[in-house]
C-alpha atoms as a PDB file:
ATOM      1  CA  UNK A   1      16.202   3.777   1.098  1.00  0.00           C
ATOM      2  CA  UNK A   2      14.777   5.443  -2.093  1.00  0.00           C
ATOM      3  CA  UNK A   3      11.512   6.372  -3.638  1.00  0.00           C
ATOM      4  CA  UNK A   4      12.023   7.608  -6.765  1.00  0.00           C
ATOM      5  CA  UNK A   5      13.194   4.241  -9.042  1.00  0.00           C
ATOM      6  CA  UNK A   6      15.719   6.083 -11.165  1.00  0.00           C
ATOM      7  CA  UNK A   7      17.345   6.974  -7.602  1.00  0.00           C
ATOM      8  CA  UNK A   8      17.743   3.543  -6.980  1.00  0.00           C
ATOM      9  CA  UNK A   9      21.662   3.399  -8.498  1.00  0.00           C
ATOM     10  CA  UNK A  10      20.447   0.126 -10.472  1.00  0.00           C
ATOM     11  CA  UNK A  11      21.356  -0.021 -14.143  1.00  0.00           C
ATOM     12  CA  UNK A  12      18.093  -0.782 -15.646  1.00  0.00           C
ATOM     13  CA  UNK A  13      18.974  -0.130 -19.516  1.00  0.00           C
ATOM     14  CA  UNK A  14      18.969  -3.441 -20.130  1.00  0.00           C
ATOM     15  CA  UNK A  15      15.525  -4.389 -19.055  1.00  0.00           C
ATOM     16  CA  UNK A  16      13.894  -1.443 -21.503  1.00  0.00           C
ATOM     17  CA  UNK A  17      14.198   1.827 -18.953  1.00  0.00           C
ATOM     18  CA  UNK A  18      13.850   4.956 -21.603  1.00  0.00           C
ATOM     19  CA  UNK A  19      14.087   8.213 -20.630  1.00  0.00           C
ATOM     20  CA  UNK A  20      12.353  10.486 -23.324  1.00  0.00           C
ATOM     21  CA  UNK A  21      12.422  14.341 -23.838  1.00  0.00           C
ATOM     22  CA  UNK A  22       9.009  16.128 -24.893  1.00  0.00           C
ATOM     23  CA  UNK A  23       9.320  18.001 -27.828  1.00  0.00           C
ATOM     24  CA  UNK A  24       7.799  21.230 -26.925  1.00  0.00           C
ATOM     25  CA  UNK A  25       8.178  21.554 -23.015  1.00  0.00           C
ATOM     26  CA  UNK A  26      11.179  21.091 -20.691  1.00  0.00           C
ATOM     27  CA  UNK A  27       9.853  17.539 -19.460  1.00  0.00           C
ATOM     28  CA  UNK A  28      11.308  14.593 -19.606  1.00  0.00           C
ATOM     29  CA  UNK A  29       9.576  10.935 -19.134  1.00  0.00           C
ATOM     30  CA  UNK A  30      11.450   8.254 -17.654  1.00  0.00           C
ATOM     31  CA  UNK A  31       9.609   4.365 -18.374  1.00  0.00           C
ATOM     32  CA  UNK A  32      10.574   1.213 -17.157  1.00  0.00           C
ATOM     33  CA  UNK A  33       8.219  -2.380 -17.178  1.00  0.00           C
ATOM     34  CA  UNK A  34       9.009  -5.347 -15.337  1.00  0.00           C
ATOM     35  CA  UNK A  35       7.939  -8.090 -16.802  1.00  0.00           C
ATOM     36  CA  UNK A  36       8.225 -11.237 -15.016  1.00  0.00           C
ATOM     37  CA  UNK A  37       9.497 -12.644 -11.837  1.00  0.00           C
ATOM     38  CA  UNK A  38      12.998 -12.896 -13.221  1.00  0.00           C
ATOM     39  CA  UNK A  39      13.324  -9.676 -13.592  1.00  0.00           C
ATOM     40  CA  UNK A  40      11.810  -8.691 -10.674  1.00  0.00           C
ATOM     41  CA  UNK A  41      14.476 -10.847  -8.834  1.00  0.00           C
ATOM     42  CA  UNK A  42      17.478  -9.376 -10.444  1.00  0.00           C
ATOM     43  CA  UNK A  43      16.399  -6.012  -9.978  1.00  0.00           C
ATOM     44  CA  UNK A  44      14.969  -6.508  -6.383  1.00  0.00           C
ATOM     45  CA  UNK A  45      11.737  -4.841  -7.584  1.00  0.00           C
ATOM     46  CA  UNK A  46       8.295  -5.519  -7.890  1.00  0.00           C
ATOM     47  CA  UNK A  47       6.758  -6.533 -11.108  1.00  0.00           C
ATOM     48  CA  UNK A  48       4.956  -4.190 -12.729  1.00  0.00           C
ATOM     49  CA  UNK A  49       5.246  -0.769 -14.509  1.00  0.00           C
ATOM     50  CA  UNK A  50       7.047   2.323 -13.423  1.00  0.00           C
ATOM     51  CA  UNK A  51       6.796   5.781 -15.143  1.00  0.00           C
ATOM     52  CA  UNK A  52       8.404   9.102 -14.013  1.00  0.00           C
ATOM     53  CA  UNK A  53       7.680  12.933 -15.152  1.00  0.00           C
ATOM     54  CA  UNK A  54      10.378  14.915 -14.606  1.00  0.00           C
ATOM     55  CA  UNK A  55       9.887  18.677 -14.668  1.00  0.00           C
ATOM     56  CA  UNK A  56      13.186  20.823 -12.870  1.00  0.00           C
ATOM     57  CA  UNK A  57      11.538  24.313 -13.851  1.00  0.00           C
ATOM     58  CA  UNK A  58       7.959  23.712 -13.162  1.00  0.00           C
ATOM     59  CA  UNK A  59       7.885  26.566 -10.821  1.00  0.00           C
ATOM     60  CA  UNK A  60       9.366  29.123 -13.114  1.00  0.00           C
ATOM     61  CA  UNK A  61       6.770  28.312 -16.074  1.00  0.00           C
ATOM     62  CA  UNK A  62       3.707  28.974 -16.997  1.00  0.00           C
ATOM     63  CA  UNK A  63       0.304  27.610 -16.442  1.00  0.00           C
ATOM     64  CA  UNK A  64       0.812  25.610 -20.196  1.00  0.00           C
ATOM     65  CA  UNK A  65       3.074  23.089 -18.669  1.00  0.00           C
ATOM     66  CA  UNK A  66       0.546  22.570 -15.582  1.00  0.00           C
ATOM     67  CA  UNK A  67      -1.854  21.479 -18.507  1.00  0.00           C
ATOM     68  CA  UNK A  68       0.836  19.845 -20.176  1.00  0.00           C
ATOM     69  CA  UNK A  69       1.792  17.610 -17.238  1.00  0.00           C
ATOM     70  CA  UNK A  70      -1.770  17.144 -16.225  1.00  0.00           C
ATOM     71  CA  UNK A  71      -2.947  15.538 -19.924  1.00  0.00           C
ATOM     72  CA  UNK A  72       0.449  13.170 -19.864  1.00  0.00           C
ATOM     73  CA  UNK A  73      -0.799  12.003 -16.390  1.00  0.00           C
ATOM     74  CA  UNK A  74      -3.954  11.429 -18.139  1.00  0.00           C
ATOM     75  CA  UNK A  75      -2.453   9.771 -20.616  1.00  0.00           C
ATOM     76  CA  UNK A  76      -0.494   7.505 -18.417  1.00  0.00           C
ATOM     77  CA  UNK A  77      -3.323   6.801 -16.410  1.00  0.00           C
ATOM     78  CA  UNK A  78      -5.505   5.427 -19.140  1.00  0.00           C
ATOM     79  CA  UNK A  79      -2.816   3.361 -20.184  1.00  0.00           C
ATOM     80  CA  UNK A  80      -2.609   2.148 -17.177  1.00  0.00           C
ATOM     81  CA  UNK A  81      -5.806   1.182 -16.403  1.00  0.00           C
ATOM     82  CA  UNK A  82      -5.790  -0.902 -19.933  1.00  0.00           C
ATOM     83  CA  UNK A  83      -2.899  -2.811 -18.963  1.00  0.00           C
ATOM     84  CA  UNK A  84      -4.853  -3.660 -15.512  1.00  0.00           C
ATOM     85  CA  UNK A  85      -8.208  -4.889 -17.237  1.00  0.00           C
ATOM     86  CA  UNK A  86      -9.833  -1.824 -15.985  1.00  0.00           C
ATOM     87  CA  UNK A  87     -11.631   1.340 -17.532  1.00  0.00           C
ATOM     88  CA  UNK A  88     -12.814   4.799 -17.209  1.00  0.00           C
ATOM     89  CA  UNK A  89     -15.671   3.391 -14.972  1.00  0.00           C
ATOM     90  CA  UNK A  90     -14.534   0.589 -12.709  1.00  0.00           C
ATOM     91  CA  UNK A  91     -15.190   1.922  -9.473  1.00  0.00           C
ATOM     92  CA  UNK A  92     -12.221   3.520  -7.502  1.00  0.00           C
ATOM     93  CA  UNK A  93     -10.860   4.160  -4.356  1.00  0.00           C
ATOM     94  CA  UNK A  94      -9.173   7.463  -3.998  1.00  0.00           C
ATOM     95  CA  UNK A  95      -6.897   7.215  -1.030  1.00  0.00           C
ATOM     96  CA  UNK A  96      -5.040  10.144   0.183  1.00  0.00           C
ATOM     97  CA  UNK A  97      -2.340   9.087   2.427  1.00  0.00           C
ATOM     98  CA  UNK A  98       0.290  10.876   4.552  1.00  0.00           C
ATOM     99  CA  UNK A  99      -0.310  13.729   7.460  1.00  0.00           C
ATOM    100  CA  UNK A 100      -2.183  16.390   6.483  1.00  0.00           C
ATOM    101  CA  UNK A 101      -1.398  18.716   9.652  1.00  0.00           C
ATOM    102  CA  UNK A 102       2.529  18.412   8.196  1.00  0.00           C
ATOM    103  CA  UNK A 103       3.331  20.686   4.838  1.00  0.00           C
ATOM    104  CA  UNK A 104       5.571  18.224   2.792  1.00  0.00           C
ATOM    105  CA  UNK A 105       3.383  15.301   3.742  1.00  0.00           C
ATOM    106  CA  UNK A 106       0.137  16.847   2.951  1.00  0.00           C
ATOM    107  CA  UNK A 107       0.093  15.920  -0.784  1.00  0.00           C
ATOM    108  CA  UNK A 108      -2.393  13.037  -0.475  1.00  0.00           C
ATOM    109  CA  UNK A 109      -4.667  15.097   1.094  1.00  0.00           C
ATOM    110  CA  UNK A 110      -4.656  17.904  -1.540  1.00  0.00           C
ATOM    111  CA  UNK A 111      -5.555  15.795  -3.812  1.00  0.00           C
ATOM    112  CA  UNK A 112      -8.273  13.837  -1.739  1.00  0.00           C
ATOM    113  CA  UNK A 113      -9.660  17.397  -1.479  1.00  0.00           C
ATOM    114  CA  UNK A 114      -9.778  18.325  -4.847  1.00  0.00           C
ATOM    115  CA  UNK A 115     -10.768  14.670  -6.729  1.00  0.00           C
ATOM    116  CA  UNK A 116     -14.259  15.190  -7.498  1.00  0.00           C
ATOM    117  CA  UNK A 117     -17.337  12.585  -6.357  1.00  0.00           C
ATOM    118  CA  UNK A 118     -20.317  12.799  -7.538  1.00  0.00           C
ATOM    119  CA  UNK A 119     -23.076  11.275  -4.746  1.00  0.00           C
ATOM    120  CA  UNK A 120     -26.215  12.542  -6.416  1.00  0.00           C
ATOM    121  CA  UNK A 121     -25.625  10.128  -9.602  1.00  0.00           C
ATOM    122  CA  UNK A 122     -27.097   6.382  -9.072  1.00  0.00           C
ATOM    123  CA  UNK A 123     -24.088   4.503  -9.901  1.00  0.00           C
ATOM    124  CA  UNK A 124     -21.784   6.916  -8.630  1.00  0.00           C
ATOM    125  CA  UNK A 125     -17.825   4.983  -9.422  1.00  0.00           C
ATOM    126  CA  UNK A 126     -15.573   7.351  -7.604  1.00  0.00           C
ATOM    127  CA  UNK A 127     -14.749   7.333  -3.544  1.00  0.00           C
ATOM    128  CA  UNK A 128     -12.216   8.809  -1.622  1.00  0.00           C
ATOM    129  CA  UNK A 129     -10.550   7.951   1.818  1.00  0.00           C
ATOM    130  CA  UNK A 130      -8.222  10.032   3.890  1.00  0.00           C
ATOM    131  CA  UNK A 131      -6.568   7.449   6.589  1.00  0.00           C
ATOM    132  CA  UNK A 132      -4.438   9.884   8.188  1.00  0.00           C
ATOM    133  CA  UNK A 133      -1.235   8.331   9.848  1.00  0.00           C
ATOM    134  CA  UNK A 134      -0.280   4.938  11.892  1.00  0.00           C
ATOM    135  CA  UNK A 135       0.916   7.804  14.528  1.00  0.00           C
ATOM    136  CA  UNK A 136      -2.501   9.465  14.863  1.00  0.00           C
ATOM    137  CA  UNK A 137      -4.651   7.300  14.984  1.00  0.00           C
ATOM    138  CA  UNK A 138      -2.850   3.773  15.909  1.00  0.00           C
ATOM    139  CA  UNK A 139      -4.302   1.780  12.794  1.00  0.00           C
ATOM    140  CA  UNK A 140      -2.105   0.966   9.624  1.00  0.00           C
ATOM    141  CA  UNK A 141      -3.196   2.974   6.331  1.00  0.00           C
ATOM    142  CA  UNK A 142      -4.028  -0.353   4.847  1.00  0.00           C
ATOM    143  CA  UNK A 143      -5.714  -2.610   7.570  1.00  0.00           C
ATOM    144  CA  UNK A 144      -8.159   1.015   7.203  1.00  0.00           C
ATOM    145  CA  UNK A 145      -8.601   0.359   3.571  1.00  0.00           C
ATOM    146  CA  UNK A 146      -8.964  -3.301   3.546  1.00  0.00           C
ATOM    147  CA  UNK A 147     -11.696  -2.737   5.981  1.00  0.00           C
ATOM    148  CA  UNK A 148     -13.372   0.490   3.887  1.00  0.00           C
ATOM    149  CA  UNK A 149     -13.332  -1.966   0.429  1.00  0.00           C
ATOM    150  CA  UNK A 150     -14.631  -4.789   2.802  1.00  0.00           C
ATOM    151  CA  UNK A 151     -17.751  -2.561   2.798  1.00  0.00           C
ATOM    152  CA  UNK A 152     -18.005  -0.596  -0.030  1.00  0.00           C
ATOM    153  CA  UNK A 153     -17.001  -2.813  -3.602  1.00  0.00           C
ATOM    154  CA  UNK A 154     -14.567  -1.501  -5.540  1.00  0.00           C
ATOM    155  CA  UNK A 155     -12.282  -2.340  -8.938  1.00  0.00           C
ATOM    156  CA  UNK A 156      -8.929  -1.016  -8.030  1.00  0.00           C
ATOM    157  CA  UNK A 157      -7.172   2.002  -6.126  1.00  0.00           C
ATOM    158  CA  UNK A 158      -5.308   4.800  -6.666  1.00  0.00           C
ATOM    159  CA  UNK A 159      -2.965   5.970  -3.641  1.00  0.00           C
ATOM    160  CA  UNK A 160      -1.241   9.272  -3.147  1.00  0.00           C
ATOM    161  CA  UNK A 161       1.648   9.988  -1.060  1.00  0.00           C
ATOM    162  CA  UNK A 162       4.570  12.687  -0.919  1.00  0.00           C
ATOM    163  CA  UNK A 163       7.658  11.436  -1.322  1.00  0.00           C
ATOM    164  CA  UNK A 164      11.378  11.527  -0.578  1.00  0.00           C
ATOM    165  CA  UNK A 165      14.170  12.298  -2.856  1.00  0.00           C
ATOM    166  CA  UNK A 166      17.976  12.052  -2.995  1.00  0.00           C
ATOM    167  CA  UNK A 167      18.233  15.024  -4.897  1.00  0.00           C
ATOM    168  CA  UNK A 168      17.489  18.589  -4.413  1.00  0.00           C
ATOM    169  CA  UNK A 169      16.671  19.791  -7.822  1.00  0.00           C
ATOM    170  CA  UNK A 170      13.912  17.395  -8.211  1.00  0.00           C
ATOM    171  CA  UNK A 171      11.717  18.787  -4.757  1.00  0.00           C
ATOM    172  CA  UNK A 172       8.576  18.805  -6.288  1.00  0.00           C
ATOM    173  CA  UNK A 173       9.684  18.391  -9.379  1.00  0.00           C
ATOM    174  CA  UNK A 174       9.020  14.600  -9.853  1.00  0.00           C
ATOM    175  CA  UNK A 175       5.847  12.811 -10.581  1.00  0.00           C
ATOM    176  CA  UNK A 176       5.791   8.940 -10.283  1.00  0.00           C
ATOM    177  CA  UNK A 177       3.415   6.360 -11.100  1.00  0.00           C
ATOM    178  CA  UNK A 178       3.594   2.954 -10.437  1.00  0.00           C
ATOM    179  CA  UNK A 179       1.051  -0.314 -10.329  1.00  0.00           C
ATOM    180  CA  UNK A 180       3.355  -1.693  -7.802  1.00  0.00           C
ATOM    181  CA  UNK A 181       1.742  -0.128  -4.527  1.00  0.00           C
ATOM    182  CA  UNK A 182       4.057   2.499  -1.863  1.00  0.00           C
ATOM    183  CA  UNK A 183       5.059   1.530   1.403  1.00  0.00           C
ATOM    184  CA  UNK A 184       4.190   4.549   3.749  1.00  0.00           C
ATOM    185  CA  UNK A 185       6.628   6.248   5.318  1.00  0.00           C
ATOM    186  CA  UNK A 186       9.398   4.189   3.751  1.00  0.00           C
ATOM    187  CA  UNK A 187      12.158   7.381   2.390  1.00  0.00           C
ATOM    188  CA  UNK A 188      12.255   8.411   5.713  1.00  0.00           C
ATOM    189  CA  UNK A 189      12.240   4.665   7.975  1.00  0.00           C
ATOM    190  CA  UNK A 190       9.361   4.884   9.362  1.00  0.00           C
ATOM    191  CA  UNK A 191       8.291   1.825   7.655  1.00  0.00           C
ATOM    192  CA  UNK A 192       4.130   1.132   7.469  1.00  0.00           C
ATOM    193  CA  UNK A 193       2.999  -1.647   6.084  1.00  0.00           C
ATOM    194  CA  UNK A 194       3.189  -2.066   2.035  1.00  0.00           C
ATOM    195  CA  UNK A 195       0.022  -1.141  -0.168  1.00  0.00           C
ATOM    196  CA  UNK A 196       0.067  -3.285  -3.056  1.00  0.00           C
ATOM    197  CA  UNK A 197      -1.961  -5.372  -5.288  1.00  0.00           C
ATOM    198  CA  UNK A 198      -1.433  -8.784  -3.361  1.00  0.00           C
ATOM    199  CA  UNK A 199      -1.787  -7.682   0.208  1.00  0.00           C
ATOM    200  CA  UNK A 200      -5.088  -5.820  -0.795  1.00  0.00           C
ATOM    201  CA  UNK A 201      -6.413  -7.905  -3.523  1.00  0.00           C
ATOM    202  CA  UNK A 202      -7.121  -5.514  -5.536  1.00  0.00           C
ATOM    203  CA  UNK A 203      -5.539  -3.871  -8.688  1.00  0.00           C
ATOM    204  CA  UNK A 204      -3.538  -0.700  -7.051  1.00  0.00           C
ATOM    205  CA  UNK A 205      -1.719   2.589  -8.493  1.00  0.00           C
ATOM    206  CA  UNK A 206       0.522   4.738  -6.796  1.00  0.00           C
ATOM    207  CA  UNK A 207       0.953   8.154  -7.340  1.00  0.00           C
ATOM    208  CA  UNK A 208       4.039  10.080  -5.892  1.00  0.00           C
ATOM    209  CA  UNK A 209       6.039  13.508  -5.448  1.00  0.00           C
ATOM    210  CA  UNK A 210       8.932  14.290  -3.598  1.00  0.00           C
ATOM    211  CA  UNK A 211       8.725  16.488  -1.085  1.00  0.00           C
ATOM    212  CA  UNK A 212      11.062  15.489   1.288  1.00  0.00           C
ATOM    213  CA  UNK A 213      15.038  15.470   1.063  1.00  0.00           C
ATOM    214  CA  UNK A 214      17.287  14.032   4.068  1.00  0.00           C
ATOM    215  CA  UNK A 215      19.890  17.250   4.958  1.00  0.00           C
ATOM    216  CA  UNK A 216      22.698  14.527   4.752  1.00  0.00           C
ATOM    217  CA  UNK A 217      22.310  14.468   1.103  1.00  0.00           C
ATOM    218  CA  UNK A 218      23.457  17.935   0.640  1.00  0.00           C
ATOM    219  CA  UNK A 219      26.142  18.771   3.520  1.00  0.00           C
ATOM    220  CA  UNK A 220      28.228  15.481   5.125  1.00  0.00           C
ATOM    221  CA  UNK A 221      28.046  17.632   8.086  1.00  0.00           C
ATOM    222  CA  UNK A 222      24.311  17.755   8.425  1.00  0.00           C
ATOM    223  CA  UNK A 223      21.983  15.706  11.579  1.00  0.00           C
ATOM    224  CA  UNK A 224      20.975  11.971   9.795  1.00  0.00           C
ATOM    225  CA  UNK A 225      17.802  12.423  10.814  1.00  0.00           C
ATOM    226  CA  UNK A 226      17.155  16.355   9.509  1.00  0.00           C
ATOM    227  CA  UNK A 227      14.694  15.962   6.917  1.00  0.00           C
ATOM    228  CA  UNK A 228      14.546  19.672   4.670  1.00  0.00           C
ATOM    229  CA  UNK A 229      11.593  20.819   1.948  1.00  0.00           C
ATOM    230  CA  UNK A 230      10.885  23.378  -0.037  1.00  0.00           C
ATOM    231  CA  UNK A 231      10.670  26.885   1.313  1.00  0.00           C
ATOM    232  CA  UNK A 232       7.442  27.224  -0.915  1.00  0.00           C
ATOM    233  CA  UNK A 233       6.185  24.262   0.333  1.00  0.00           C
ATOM    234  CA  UNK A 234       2.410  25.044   0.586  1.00  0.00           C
ATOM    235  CA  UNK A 235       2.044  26.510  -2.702  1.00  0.00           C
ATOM    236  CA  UNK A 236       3.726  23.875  -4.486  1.00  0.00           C
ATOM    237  CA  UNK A 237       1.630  21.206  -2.790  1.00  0.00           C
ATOM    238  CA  UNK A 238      -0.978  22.858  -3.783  1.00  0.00           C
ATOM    239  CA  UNK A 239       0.058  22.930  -7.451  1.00  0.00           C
ATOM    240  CA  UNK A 240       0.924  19.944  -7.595  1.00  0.00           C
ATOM    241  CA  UNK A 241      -2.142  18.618  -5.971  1.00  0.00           C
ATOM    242  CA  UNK A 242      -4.090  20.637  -8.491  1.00  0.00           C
ATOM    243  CA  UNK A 243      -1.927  19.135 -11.497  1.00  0.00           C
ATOM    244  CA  UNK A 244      -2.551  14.911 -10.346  1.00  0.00           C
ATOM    245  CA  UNK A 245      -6.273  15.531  -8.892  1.00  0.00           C
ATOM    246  CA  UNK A 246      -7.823  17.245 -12.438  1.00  0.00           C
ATOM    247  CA  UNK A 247      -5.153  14.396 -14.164  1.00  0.00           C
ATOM    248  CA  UNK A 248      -7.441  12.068 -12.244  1.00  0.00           C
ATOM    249  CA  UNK A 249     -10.880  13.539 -12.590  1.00  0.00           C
ATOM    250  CA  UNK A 250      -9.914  14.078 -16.364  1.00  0.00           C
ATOM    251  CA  UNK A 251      -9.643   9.986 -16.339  1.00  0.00           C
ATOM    252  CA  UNK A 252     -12.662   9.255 -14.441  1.00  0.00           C
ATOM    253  CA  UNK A 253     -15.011  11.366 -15.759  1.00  0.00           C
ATOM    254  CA  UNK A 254     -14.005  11.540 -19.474  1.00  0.00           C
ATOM    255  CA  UNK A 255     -13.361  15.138 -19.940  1.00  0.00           C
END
């Protein structure tokens, strides 16, 4: 199983996948749309739209490419939300998924922490919603959201998850967005149940980062079930974090 689309092994050039190179920084952007349900079918992927930052030497740069990174996520975003109908202040759910007690799982929580809400204005547009996982507390991440927008009305959702990754030199290195949803758990078969627009009713954007890499992928020899990250790991969750949660507040509050 993969996470990261461009992981996949599917040739995609055909249906308008670009990979782009900033001019300035050492980013790359990867891009791919899916149109219609012919397309999905061929490709054995949901419809929608798919976009990847890739950024190998994030942690040996400076604090410019943090902003850098953050402002394309920005960018993204808003385009995102304008191909979904929505705007700066449709009302959100924030949901921070993963387990927060584990160091490469933690990112959704990082950035749950760090999203900002503001309760003290009237028509306040912005929540957040931590659901921990199906293994602490017995309930599926989404039967806990359906029943948090069954109370509280909102326009769409953003969900944030670490991810898993075939490839070492892109630990932490790899942002992706998607409107398709994320299946919890799915990199590493442990399968929850999918968080998408259709099952939820409701617009939904994913927002991912490997942290996660199976030890198969780099030695033959290796356990199938040995699952490595980075030695840093709780510093560059926490960048990272940092990076997507002022990427979103930048969206939502117009900054």
């Amino acid at each position: 199983m993969y996470d990261l689309i461009d992981e996949s092994g599917k040739d995609f050039l055909g249906y308008g996948y670009k990979v782009t190179k900033d001019k300035k920084f050492p980013l790359t952007y990867s891009s791919l749309s899916i149109k219609n349900q012919e397309e999905s079918k061929k490709l054995q992927m949901d419809e929608g739209e798919y976009f990847i930052i890739n950024s190998p030497s994030l942690y040996y740069e400076g604090f410019d490419l943090d902003l850098k990174i953050e402002e394309k996520l920005h960018e993204k975003l808003l385009q995102f939300l304008k191909i979904l109908k929505l705007n700066s202040n449709s009302k959100v759910l924030i949901v921070g998924l993963g387990n927060p007690d584990i160091a490469c799982d933690s990112l959704g929580k990082v950035v749950f922490d760090r999203v900002t809400i503001d309760v003290t204005q009237k028509e306040n547009h912005v929540y957040k919603f931590c659901p921990n996982i199906y293994f602490s507390t017995g309930i599926e991440s989404i039967d806990m959201i359906k029943a948090f927008i069954s109370q509280v009305k909102v326009d769409y959702i953003i969900v944030i998850d670490s991810l898993a990754t075939r490839s070492l030199s892109r630990l932490g290195c790899s942002i992706q967005l998607t409107t398709t949803g994320i299946t919890p758990g799915s990199a590493v078969n442990r399968f929850g149940k999918k968080i998408d627009s259709k099952k939820i009713g409701l617009p939904c954007i994913s927002i991912g980062v490997p942290f996660m890499i199976f030890a198969k992928h780099l030695s033959s020899d290796a356990p199938n079930d040995l699952i490595l990250a980075p030695k840093d790991i709780r510093d560059n969750i926490a960048r990272v974090g940092l990076i997507i949660a002022e990427s979103i507040n930048k969206t939502l509050y117009k900054r």
